[in-house]
Protein backbone atom coordinates (compact mmCIF):
# COMPACT_ATOMS: atom_id res chain seq x y z
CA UNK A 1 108.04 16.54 196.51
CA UNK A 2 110.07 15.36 199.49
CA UNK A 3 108.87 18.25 201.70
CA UNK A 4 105.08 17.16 201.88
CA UNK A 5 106.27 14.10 203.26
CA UNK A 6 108.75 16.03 205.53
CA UNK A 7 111.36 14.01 205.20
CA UNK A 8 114.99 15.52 204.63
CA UNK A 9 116.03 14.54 201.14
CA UNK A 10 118.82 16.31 199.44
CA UNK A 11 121.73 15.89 196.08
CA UNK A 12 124.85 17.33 196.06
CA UNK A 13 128.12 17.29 194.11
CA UNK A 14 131.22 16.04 195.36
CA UNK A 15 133.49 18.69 195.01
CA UNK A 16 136.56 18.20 192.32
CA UNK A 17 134.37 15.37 190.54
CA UNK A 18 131.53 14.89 188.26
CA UNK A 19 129.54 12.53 191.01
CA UNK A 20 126.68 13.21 192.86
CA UNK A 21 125.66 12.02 196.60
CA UNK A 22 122.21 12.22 198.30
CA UNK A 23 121.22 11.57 201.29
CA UNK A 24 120.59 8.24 202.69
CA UNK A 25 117.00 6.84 203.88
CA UNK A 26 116.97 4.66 206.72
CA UNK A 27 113.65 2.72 208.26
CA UNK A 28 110.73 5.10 208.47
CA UNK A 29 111.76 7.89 206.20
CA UNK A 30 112.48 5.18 203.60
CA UNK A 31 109.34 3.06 203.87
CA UNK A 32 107.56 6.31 204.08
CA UNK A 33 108.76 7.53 200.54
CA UNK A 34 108.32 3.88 199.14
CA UNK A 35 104.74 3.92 200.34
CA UNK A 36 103.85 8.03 199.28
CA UNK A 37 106.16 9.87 197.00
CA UNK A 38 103.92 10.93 194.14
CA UNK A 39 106.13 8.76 191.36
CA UNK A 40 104.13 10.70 188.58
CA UNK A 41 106.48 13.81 189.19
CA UNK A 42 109.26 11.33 187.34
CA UNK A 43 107.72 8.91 185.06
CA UNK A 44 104.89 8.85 182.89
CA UNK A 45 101.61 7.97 184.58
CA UNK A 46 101.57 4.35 182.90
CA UNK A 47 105.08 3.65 184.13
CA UNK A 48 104.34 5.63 187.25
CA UNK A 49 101.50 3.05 188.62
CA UNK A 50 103.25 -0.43 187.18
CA UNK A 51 106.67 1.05 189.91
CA UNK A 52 103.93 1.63 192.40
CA UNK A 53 102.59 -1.76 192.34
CA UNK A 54 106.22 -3.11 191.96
CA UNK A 55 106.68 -1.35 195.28
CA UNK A 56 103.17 -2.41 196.92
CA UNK A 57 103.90 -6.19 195.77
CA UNK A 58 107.44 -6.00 197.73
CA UNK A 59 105.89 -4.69 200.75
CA UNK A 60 103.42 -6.89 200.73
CA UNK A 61 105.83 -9.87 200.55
CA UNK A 62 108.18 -8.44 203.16
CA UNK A 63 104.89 -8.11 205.75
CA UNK A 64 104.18 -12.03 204.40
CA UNK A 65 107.52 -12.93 205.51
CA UNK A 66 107.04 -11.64 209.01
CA UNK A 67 103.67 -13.34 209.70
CA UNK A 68 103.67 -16.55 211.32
CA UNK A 69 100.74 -17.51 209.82
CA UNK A 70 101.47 -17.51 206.19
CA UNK A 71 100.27 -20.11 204.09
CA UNK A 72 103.49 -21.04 201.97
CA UNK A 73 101.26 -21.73 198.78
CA UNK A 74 99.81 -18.20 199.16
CA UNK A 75 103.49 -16.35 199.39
CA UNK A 76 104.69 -18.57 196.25
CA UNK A 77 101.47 -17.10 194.54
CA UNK A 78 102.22 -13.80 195.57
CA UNK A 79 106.13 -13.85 194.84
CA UNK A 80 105.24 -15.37 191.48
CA UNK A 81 102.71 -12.70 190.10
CA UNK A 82 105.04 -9.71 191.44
CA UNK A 83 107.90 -11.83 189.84
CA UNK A 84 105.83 -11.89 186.31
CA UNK A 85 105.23 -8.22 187.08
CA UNK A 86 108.44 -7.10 187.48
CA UNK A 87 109.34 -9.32 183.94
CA UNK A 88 106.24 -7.84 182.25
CA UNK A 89 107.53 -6.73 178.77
CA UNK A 90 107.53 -3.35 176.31
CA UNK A 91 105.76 -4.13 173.92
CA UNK A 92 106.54 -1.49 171.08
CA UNK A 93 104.75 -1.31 167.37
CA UNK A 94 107.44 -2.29 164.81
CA UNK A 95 105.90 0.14 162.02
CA UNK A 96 105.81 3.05 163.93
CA UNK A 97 107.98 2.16 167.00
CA UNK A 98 105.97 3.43 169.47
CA UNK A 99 105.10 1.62 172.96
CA UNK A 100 101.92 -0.06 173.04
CA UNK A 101 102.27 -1.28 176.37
CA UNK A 102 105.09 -0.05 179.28
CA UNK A 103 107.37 -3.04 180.44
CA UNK A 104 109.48 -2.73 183.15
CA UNK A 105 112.88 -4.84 183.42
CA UNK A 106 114.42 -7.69 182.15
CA UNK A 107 115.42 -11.14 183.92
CA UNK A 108 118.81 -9.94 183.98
CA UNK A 109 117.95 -7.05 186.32
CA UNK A 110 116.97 -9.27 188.99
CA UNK A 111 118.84 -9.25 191.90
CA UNK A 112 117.14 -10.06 195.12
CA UNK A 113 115.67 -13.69 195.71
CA UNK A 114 113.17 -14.93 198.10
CA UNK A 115 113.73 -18.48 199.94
CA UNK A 116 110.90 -19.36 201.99
């Protein structure tokens, strides 16, 4: 996966433990995977495109943060709908208990906040 984007990407074990390390993504390389890797290798395509907008929405908010030009009402829109986004729920069928429609995270996973 990591190699058609030739980027150097690897896991290893930390000897004597049970833990894992990988290598770290800096700039570039990281923006590069955010923007490319093919996320349908790891997730299910439904869950696969609603983390690839998740990602697109960020990006888009961090390039809206470094314009001089933008409109303050447009960035709350924007921050809002990937904000709703990120919140969207599972919404799984009680009689059978299967998914009907692929959330994503809850308000308690939230961790980064925008001021502008």
């Amino acid at each position: 996966m990591m190699e058609n984007l030739k980027i150097r990407f690897e896991f290893w074990k930390i000897h004597g433990t049970d833990n894992w390390n990988y290598t770290s993504l800096m700039d570039v390389d990281k923006l590069c995977v955010l923007q490319n890797f093919n996320l349908t290798k790891l997730f299910d395509p439904e869950h696969a495109v609603l983390i690839k907008s998740l990602w697109d929405g960020i990006a888009e908010l961090y390039d809206l943060l470094g314009e001089k030009k933008t409109d303050s009402q447009y960035f709350h829109l924007k921050a809002k709908a990937w904000y709703e986004l990120f919140l969207k729920k599972t919404v799984v069928d009680p009689k059978t208990n299967t998914i009907l429609e692929q959330g994503l995270y809850c308000p308690s996973d939230v961790t980064l906040t925008f001021i502008f």
